[in-house]
Protein backbone atom coordinates (compact mmCIF):
# COMPACT_ATOMS: atom_id res chain seq x y z
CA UNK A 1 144.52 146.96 40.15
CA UNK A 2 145.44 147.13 36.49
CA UNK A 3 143.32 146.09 33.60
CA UNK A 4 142.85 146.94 30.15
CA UNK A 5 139.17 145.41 29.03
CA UNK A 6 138.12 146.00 25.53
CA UNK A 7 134.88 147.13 27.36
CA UNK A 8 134.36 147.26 30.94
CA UNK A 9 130.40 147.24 31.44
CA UNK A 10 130.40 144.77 34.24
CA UNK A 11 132.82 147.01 35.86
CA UNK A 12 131.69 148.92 39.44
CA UNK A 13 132.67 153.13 38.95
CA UNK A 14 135.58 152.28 41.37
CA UNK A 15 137.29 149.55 39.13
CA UNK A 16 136.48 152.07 36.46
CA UNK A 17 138.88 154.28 38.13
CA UNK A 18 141.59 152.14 38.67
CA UNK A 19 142.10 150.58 36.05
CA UNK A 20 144.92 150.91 33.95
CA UNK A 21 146.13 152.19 37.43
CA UNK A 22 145.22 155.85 36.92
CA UNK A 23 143.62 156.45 40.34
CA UNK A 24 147.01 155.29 41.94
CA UNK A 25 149.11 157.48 39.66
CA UNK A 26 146.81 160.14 39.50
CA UNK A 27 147.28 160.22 43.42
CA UNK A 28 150.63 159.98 43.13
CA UNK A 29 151.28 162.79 41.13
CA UNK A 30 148.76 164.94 43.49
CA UNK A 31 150.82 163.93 46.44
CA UNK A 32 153.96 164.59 45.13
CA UNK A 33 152.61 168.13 44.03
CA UNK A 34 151.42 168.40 47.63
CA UNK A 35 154.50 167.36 49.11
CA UNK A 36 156.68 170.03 47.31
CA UNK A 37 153.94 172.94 48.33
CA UNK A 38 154.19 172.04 51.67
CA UNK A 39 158.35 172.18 51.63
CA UNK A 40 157.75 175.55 50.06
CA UNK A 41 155.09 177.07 52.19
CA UNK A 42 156.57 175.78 55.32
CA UNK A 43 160.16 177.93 54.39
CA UNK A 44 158.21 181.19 54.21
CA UNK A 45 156.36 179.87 57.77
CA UNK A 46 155.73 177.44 59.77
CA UNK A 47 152.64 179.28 60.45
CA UNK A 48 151.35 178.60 57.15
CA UNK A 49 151.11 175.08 57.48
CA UNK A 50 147.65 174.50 57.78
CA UNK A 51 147.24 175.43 54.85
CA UNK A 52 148.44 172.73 52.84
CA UNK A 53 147.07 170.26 55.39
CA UNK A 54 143.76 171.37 54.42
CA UNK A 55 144.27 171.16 51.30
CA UNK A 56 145.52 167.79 51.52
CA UNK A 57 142.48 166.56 53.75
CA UNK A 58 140.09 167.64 50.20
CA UNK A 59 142.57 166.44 47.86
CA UNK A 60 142.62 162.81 49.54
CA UNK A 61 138.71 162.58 49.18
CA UNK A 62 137.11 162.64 45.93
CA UNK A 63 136.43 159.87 42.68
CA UNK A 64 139.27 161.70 40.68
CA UNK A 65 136.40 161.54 37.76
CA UNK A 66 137.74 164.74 35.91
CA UNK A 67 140.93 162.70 35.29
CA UNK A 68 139.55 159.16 34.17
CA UNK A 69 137.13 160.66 31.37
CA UNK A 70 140.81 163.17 30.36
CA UNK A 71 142.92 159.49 30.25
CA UNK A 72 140.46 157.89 28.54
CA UNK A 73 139.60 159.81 26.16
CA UNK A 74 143.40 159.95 25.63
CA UNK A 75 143.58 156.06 25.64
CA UNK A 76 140.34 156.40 23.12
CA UNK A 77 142.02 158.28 20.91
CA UNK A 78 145.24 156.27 20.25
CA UNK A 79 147.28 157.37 23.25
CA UNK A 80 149.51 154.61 24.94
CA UNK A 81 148.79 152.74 27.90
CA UNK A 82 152.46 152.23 28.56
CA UNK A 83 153.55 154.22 31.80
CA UNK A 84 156.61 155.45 30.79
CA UNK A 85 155.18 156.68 27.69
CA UNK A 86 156.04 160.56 27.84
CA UNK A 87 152.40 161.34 26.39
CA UNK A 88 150.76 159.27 29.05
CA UNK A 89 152.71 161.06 31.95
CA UNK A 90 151.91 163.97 30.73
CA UNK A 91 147.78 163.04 30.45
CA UNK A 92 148.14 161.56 34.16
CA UNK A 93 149.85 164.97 35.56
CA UNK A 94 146.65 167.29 33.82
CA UNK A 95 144.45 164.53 35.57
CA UNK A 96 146.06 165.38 38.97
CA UNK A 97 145.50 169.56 37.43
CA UNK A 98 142.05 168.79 36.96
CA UNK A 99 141.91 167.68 40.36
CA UNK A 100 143.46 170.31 41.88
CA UNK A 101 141.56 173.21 39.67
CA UNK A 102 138.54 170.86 41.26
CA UNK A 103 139.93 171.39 44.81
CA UNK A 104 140.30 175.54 44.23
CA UNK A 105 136.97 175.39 42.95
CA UNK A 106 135.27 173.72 45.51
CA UNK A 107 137.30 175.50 48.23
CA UNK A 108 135.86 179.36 47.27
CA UNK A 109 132.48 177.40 46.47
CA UNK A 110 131.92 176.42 49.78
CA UNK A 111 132.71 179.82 51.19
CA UNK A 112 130.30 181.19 48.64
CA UNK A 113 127.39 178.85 49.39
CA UNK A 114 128.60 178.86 53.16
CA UNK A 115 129.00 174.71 53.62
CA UNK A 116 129.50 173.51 56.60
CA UNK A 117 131.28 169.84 55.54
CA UNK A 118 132.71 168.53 52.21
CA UNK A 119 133.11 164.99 51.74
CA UNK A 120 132.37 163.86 55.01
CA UNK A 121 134.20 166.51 56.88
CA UNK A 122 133.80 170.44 58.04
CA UNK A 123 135.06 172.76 54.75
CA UNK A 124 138.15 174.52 55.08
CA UNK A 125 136.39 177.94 56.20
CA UNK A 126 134.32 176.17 59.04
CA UNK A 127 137.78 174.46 60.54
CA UNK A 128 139.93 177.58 60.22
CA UNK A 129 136.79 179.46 62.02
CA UNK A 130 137.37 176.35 64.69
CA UNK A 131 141.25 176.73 64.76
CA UNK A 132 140.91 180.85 65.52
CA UNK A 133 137.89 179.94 68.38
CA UNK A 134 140.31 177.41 69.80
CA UNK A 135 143.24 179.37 70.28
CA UNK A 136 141.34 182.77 71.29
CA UNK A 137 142.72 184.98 68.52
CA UNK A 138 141.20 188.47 67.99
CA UNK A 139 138.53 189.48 65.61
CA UNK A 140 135.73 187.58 64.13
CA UNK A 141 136.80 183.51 63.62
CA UNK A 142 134.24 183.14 61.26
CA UNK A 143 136.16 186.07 59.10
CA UNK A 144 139.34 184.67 59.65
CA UNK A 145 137.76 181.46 58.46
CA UNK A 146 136.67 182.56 55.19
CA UNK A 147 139.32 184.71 54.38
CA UNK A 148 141.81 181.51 54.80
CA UNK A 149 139.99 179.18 52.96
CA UNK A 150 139.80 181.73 50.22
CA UNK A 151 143.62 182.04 50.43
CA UNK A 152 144.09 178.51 50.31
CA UNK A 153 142.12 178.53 47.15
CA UNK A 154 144.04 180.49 45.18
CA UNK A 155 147.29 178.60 46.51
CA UNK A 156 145.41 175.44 44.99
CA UNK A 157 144.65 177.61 42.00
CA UNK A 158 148.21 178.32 41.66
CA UNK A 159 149.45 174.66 42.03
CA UNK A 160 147.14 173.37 38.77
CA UNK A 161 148.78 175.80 37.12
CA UNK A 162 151.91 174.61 37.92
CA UNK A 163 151.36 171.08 37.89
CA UNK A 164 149.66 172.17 34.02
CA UNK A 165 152.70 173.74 33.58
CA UNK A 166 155.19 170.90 33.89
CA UNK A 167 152.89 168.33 32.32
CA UNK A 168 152.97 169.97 29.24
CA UNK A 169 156.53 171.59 29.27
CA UNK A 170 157.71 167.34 27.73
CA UNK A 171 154.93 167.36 25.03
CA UNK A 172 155.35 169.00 21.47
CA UNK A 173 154.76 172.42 21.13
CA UNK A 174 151.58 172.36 19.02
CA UNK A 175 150.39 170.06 21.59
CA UNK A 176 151.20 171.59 24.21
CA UNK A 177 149.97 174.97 23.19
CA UNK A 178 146.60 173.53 22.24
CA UNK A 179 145.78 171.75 25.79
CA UNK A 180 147.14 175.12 27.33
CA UNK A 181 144.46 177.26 25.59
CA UNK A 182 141.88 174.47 26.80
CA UNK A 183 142.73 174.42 30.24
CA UNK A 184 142.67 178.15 29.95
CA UNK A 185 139.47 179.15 28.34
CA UNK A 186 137.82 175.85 31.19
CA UNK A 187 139.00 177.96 34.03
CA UNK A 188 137.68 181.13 32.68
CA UNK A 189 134.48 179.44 32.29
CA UNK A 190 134.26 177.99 35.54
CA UNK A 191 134.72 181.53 36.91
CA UNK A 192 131.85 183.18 34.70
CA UNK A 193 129.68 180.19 35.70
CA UNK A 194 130.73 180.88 39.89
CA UNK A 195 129.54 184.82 38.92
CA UNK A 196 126.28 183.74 36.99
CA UNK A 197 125.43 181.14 39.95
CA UNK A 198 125.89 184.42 42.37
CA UNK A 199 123.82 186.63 40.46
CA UNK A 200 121.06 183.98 39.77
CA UNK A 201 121.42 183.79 43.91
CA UNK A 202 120.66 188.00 44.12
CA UNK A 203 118.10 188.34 41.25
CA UNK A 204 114.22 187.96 41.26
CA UNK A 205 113.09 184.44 41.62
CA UNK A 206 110.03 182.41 41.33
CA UNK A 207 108.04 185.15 38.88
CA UNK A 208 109.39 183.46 35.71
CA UNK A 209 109.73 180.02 36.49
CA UNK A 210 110.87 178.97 32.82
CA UNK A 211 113.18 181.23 32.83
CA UNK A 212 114.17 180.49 36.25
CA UNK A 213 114.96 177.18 34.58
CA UNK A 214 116.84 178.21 32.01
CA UNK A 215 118.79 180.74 34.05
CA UNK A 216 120.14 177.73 36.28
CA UNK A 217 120.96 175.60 33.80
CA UNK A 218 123.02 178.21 32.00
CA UNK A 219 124.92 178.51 35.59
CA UNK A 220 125.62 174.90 35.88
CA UNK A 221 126.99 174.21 32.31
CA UNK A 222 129.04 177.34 32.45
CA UNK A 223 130.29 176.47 36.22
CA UNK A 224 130.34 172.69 36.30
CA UNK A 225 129.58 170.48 33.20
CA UNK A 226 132.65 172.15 31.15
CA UNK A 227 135.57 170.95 33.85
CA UNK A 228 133.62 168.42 35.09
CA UNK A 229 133.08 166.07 31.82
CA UNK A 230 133.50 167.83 28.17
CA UNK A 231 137.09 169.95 28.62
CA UNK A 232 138.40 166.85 30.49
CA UNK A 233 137.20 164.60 27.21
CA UNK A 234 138.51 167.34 24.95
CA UNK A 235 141.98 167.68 26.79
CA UNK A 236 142.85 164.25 26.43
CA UNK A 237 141.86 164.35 22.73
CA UNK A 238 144.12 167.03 22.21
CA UNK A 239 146.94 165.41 24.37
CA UNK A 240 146.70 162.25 22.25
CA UNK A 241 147.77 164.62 19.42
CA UNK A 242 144.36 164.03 17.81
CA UNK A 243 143.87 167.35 16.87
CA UNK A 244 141.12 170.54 17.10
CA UNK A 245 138.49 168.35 15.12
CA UNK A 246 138.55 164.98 17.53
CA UNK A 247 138.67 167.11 20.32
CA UNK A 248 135.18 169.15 19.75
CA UNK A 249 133.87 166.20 18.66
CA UNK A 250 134.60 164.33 21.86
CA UNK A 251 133.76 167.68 23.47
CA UNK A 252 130.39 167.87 21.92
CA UNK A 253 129.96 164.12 24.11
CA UNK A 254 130.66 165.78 27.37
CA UNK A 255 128.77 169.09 27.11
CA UNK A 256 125.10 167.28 27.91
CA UNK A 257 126.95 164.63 30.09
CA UNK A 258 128.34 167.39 32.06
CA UNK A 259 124.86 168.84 32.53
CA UNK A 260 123.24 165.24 33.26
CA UNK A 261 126.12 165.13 35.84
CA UNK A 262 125.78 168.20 37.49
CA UNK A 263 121.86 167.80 37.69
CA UNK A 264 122.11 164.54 39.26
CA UNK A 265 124.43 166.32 41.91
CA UNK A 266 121.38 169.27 42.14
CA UNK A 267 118.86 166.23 42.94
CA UNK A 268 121.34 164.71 45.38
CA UNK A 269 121.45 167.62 47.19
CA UNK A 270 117.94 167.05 48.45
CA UNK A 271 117.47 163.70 48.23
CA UNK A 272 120.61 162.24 48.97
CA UNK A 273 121.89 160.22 51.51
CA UNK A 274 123.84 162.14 54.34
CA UNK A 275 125.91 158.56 54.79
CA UNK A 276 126.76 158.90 50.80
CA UNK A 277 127.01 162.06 49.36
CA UNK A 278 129.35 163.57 52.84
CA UNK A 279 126.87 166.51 53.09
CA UNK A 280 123.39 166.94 55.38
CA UNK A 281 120.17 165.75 53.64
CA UNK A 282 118.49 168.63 52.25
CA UNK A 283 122.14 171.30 52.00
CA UNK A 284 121.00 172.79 48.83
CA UNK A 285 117.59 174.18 50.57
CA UNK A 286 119.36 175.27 53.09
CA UNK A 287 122.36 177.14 51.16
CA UNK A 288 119.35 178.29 48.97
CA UNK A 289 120.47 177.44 45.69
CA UNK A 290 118.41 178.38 43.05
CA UNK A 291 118.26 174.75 40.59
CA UNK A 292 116.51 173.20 38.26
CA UNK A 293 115.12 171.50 40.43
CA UNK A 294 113.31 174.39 42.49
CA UNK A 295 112.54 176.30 39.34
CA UNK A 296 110.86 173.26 37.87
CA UNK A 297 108.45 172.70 40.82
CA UNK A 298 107.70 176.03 40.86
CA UNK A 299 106.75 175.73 37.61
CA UNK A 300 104.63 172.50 37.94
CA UNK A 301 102.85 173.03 40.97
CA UNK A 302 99.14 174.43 40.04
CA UNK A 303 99.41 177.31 42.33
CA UNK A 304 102.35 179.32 42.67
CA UNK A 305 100.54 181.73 45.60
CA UNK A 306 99.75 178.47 47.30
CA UNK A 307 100.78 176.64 50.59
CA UNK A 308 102.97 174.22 48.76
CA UNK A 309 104.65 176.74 46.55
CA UNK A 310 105.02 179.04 49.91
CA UNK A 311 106.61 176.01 51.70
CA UNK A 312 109.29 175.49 49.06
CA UNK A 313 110.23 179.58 48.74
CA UNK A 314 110.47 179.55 52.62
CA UNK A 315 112.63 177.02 53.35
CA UNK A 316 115.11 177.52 50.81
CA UNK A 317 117.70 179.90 52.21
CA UNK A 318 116.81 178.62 55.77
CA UNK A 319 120.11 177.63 57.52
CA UNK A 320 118.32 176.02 60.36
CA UNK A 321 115.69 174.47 58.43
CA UNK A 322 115.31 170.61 60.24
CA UNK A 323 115.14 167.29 58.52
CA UNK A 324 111.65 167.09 59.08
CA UNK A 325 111.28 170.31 57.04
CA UNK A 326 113.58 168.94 54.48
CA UNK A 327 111.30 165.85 54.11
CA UNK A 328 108.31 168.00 53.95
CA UNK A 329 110.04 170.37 50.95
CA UNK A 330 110.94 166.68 49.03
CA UNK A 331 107.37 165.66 49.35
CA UNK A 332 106.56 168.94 47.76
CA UNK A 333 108.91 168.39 44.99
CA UNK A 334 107.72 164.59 44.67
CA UNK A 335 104.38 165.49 44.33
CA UNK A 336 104.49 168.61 42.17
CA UNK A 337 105.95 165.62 39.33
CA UNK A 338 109.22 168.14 39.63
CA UNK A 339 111.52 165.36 40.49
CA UNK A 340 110.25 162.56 37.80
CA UNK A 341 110.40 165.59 34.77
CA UNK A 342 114.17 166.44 36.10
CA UNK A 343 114.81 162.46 36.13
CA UNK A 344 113.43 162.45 32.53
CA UNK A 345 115.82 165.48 31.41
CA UNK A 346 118.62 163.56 32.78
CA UNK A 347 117.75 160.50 31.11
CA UNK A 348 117.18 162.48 27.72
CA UNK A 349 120.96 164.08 27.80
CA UNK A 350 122.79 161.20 28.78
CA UNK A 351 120.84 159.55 25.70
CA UNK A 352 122.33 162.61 23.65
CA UNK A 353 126.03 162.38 24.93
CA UNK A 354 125.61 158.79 24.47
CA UNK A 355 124.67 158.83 20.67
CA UNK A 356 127.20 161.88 20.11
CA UNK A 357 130.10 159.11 21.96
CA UNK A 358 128.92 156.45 19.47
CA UNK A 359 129.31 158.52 16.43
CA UNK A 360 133.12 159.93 17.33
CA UNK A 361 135.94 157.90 15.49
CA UNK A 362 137.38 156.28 18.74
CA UNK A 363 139.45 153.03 19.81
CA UNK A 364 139.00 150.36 22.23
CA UNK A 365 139.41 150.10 25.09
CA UNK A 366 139.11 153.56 25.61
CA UNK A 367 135.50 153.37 23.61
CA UNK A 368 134.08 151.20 26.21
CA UNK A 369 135.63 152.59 29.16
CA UNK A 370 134.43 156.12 28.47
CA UNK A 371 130.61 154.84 27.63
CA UNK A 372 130.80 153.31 30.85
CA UNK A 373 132.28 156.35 32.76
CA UNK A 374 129.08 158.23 31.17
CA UNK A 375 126.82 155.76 32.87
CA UNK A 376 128.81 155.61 35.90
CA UNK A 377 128.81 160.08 36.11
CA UNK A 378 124.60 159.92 35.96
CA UNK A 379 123.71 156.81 37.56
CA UNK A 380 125.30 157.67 41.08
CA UNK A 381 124.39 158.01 44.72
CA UNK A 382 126.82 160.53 45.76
């Protein structure tokens, strides 16, 4: 599908993503990148192999998100729509090193939080673990497992990089340059945001429970709204050969976004659907992540020494907790008015990014499309 609408509100998120055909050449270029890893890795070893099948089986999941709101932000600040346009190849090819900085990310995430599926299917630690059991190596399969996936994260790691690398290498040098710093200083955040969310994991919890708050939202716009919405909107600014101005402008957009996006995620982890999201009801409790949304019912329920308050501290952390358990810890959270007030905060960023989009000097279509990207990364089921 290929369309160019001046604004694309009627639009489902899907025809979003395809239009201007960026999902298929997004794809492409991740494939392509795939397909030369896997020549290389399979002349060191055949052994090796599984690696990049892995990776493949994450990278061919996903809404490729990152890379629409970095094309159109491009497209909304005067970049071409024509495909053979050097500037547009180049915005595609950091879309597909979005998505594979994504993929890295996710891939030591899941070891960190200890996931047992991704998208609908067992995380890359859980099947090497499976692949050791099978075959009856020695030692542990479950640290085999994690020490693979970890591997295979940095080789993804390395491949944005690359794939960065020789999207850029066409593009002017102040251009260039610019984006590079970008991508740079994202990935460096993403990393100090994986550490704070760690931390936040080891430290007292449940004594402060405004700062508890605070703490975990900190974490999640460090680790997830930057790459997720505002460096994306700023790296296509800056690929557009807007300039440093446009692109914290646009940035400025994306920063609540990101955080609307990343909360909606933190109430999907306990109330979404299994058949949607690709992950059990109620994985968050169990993983014990510390979010806004635990902090906040902490914080609204009127006795923090009390059975309700003692139900929620319990279960989270509890790897074998059941989904009756889960629906008892949601009715907590329902009741407590926790999940309403983090609705509300949603609502009242996406209002800010919203305002902040209206105000930045930008074309159509790209104007429309990205307002309706916003809508589309907040008002989601999975």
């Amino acid at each position: 599908m290929s369309v160019s609408p001046a604004h694309t509100g009627a639009l489902n998120p899907a025809a979003l993503l395809d239009a201007e055909n960026l999902r298929a050449d997004v794809d492409a270029a991740v494939t392509a990148h795939l397909g030369r890893l896997a020549a290389e890795v399979s002349a060191i070893s055949p052994s090796a192999e599984a690696m990049v099948g892995e990776a493949a089986g994450l990278l061919n999941g996903g809404k490729r998100l990152r890379a629409a709101f970095c094309y159109w932000s491009f497209r909304a600040h005067g970049g071409s729509p024509d495909r053979l346009d050097p500037a547009r190849v180049a915005t595609v090819r950091v879309g597909a090193a979005l998505e594979l900085f994504q993929a890295a990310a996710l891939l030591h995430d899941d070891v960190m939080d200890n996931s047992d599926t991704r998208r609908g299917r067992p995380t890359a630690h859980r099947a090497f673990a499976a692949r050791h059991a099978e075959a009856g190596w020695a030692g542990e399969p479950a640290r085999f497992g994690d020490a693979a996936a970890i591997l295979l994260g940095d080789l993804v790691l390395l491949a944005a990089q690359r794939e960065l690398s020789a999207a850029l290498a066409p593009l002017p040098p102040d251009v260039a340059e610019a984006a590079r710093a970008r991508f740079d200083a994202m990935q460096s955040e993403v990393v100090v945001g994986q550490y704070l969310d760690v931390l936040v994991q080891a430290e007292p919890w449940g004594d402060d429970p405004a700062s508890d708050e605070e703490r975990a939202r900190k974490v999640l716009r460090a680790k997830s709204a930057s790459y997720s919405v505002a460096a994306p909107l700023a790296l296509g600014a800056l690929l557009a050969g807007a300039g440093a101005e446009a692109a914290a402008g646009i940035e400025a957009a994306g920063q609540p976004l990101g955080e609307a996006f990343q909360l909606r995620d933190d109430v999907l982890g306990v109330f979404g659907d299994p058949a949607v999201t690709g992950k059990p009801a109620g994985d968050d409790l169990r993983e014990g992540k510390r979010t806004v949304v635990v902090a906040r019912t902490l914080a609204l329920l009127p006795d923090v020494d009390g059975p309700e308050a003692a139900a929620l501290t319990t279960a989270l952390g509890d790897p074998g907790l059941s989904d009756e358990d889960v629906a008892r810890v949601r009715e907590v959270i329902v009741r407590s008015g926790a999940l309403e007030a983090v609705e509300q905060l949603i609502a009242d960023l996406a209002v800010r990014a919203h305002a902040l989009l209206d105000l930045a000097d930008l074309s159509e279509p790209g104007r429309g499309v990205l307002t309706d990207l916003a809508h589309a990364a907040v008002d989601r089921a999975a």
